[in-house]
Protein backbone atom coordinates (compact mmCIF):
# COMPACT_ATOMS: atom_id res chain seq x y z
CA UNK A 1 -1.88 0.08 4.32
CA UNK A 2 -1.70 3.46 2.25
CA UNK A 3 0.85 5.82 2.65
CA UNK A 4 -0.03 7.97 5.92
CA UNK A 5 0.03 12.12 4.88
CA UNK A 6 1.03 13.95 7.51
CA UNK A 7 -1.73 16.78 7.74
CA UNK A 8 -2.44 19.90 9.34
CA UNK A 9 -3.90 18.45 12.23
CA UNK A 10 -1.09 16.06 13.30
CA UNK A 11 0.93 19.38 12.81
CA UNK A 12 -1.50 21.14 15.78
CA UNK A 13 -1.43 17.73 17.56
CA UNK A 14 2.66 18.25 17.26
CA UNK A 15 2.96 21.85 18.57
CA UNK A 16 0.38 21.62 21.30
CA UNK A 17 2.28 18.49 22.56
CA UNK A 18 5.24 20.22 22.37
CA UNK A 19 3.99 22.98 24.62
CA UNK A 20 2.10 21.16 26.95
CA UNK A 21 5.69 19.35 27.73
CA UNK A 22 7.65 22.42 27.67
CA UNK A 23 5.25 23.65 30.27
CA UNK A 24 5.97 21.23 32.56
CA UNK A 25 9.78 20.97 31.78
CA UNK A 26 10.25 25.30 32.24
CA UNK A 27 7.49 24.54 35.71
CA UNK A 28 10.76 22.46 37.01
CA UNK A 29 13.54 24.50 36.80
CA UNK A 30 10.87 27.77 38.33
CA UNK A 31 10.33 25.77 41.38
CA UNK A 32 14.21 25.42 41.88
CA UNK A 33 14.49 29.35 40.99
CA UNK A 34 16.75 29.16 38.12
CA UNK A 35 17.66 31.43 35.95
CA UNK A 36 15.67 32.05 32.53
CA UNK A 37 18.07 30.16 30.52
CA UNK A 38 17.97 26.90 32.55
CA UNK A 39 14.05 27.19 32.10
CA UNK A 40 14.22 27.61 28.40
CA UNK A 41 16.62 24.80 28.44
CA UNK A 42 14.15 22.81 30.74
CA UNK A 43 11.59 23.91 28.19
CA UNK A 44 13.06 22.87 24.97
CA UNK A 45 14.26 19.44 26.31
CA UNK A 46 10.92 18.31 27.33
CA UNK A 47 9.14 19.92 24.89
CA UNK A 48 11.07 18.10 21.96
CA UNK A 49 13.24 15.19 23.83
CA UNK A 50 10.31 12.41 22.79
CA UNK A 51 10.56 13.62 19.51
CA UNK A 52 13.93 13.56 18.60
CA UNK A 53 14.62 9.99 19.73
CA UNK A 54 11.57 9.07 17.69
CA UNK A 55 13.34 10.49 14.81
CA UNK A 56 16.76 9.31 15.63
CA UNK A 57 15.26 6.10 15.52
CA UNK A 58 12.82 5.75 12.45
CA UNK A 59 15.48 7.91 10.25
CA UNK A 60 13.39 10.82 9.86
CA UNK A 61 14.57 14.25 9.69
CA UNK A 62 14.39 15.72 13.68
CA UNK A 63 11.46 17.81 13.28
CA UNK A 64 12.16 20.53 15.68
CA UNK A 65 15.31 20.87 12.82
CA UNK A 66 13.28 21.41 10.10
CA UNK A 67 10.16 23.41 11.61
CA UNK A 68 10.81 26.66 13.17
CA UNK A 69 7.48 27.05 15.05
CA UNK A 70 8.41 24.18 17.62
CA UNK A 71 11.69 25.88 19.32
CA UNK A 72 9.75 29.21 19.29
CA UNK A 73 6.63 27.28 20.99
CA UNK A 74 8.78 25.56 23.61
CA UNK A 75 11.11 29.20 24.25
CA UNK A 76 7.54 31.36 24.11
CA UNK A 77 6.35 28.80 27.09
CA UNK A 78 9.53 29.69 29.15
CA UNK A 79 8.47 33.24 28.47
CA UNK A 80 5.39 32.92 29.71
CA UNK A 81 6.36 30.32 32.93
CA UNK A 82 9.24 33.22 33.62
CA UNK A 83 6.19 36.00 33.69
CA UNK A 84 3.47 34.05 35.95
CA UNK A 85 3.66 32.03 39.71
CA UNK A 86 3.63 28.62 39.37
CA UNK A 87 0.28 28.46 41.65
CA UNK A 88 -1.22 28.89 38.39
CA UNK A 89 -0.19 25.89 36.71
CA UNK A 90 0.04 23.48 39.58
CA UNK A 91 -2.44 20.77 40.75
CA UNK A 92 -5.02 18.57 38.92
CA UNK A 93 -5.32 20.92 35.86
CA UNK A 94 -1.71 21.09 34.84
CA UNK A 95 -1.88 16.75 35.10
CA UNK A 96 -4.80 16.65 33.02
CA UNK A 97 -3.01 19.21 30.70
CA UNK A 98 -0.11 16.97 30.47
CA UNK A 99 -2.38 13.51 30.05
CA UNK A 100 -3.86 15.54 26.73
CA UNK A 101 -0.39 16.38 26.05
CA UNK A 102 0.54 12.82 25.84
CA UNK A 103 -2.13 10.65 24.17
CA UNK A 104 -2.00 13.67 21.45
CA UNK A 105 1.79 12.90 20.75
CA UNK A 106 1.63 9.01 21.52
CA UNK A 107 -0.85 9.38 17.88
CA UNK A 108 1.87 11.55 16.40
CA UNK A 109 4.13 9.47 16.67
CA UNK A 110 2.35 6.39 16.17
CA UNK A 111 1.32 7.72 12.74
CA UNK A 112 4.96 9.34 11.95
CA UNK A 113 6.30 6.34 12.49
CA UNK A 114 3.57 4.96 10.41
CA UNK A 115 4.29 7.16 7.23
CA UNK A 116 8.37 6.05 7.15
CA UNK A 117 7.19 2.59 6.97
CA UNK A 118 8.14 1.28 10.51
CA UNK A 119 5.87 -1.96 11.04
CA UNK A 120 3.02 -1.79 13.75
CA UNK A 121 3.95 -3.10 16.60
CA UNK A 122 7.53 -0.53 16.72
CA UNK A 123 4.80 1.96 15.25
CA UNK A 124 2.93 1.84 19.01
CA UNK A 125 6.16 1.73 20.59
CA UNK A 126 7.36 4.71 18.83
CA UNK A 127 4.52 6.45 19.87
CA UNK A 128 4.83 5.89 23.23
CA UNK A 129 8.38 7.29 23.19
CA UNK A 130 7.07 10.53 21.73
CA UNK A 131 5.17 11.07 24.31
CA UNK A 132 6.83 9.65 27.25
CA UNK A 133 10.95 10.65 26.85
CA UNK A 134 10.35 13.91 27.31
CA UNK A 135 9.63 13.80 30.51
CA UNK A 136 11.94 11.19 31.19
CA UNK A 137 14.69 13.48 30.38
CA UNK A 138 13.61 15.86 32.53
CA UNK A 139 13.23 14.36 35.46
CA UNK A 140 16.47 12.21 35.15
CA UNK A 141 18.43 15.94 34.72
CA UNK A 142 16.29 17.50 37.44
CA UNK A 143 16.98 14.71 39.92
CA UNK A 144 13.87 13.74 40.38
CA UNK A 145 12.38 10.35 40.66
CA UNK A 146 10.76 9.74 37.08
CA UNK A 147 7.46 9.79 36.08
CA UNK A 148 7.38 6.69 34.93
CA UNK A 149 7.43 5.78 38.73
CA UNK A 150 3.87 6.99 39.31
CA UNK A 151 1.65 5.21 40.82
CA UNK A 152 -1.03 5.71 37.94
CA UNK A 153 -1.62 4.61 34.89
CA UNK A 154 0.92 6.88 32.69
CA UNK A 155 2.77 5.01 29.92
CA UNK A 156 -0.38 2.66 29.85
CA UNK A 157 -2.23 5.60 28.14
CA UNK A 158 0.00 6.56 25.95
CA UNK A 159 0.10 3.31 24.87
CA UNK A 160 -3.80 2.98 24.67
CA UNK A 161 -3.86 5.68 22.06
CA UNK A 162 -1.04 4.69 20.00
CA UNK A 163 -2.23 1.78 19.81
CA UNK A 164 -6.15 2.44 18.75
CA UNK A 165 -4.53 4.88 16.03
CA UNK A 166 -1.98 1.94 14.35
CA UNK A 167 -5.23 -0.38 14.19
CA UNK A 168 -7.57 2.40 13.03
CA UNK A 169 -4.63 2.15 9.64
CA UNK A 170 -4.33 -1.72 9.65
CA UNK A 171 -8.36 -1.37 9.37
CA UNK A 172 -7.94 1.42 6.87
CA UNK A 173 -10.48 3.35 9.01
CA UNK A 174 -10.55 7.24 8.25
CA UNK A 175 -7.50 8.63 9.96
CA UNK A 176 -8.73 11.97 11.17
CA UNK A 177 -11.54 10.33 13.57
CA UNK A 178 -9.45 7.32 14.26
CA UNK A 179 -6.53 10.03 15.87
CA UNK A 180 -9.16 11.99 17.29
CA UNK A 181 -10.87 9.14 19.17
CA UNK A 182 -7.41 7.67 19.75
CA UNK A 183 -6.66 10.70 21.88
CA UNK A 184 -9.47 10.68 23.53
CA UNK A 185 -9.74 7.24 24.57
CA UNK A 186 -6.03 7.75 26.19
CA UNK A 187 -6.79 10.75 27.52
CA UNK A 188 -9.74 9.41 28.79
CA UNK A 189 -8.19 6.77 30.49
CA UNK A 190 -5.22 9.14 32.26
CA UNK A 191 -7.98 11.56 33.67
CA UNK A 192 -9.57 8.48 35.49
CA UNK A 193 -6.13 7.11 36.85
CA UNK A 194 -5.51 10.80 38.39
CA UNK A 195 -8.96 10.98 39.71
CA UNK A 196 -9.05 7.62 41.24
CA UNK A 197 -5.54 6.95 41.14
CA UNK A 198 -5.96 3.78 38.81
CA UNK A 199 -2.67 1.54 38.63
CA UNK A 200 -1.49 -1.44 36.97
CA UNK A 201 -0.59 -4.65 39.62
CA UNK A 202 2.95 -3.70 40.87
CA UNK A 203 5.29 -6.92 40.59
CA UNK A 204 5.53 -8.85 44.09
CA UNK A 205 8.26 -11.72 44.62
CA UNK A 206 6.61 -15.14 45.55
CA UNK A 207 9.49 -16.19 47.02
CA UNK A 208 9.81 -14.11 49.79
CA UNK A 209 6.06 -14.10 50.45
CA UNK A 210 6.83 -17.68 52.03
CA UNK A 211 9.59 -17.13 53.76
């Protein structure tokens, strides 16, 4: 494979995944009425928490670190969360906002990890941490059940597109179109579990079936 350039459109993919998950994370801690500061903390830890343990992990620099733009993105969506109801970003919309949120930084991080070298099958893995922890983290500080306890497909879709954009570079396929169908296909694939609330087999024990 050829050394993966990060370009200026993994750079969008990174900040509009970054606010898409700050969103969600400052949409928390306004439905428990804290204060502004819990919400930009909310906001921040969402927004970035995928990223960082990717980072952490493939020993690249923690992005949010290095780039300015993506603590002002995360602290500008508390701003804007503190200055509107939440009616406005509840329901399907804000889901299908997040599901674009996610297959966008599964790529990211699929191709991040990528570019330091990290084989392909950690590659998918990684990119399903960028765009899964964040969340995580929030709910586990929030006290709420996690969203990897969804019914729907979630994680599955992240993984889809991380997936499709590490064998789109194993084929040496042109990158830009791989990530953008990559996202798409993910994306695609979390906006049919929410609308027909599409899940994966849940695990159920034999053994007490015959007793």
């Amino acid at each position: 494979m050829n050394e993966i350039v990060l370009t200026p459109l993994l750079d969008w993919l990174d900040i509009a995944g970054v606010a898409i998950f700050a969103l969600t994370g400052a949409l928390v801690a306004a439905k428990e009425k804290q204060t502004f500061v819990t919400m930009a903390f909310f906001a921040l830890v969402t927004g970035v928490g995928g990223g960082t343990v990717r980072d952490l992990l493939i020993g690249a620099p923690v992005f949010w670190i290095t780039d300015p733009w993506v603590a002002a993105a995360c602290l500008a969506t508390a701003l804007l969360t503190w200055f509107t109801p939440t009616r406005w970003w509840e329901g399907r919309l804000l889901d299908l906002a997040d599901g674009l949120g996610l297959t966008a930084y599964a790529v990211l991080g699929a191709a991040k990890a990528l570019s330091y070298g990290i084989p392909p099958i950690p590659a998918v893995l990684m990119g399903v941490v960028t765009g899964t922890v964040g969340g995580i983290i929030r709910d586990v500080i929030a006290g709420r059940p996690s969203i990897l306890m969804r019914p729907e497909l979630y994680v599955t879709a992240a993984a889809l597109s991380a997936a499709l954009a590490v064998i789109g570079e194993i084929l040496d396929l042109p990158r830009v179109p791989v990530w953008i169908s990559a996202s798409v296909a993910g994306y695609a694939l979390r906006a049919a579990a929410i609308q027909w609330q599409l899940a994966l087999p849940a695990y159920r024990d034999r053994d007490s079936e015959r007793t």
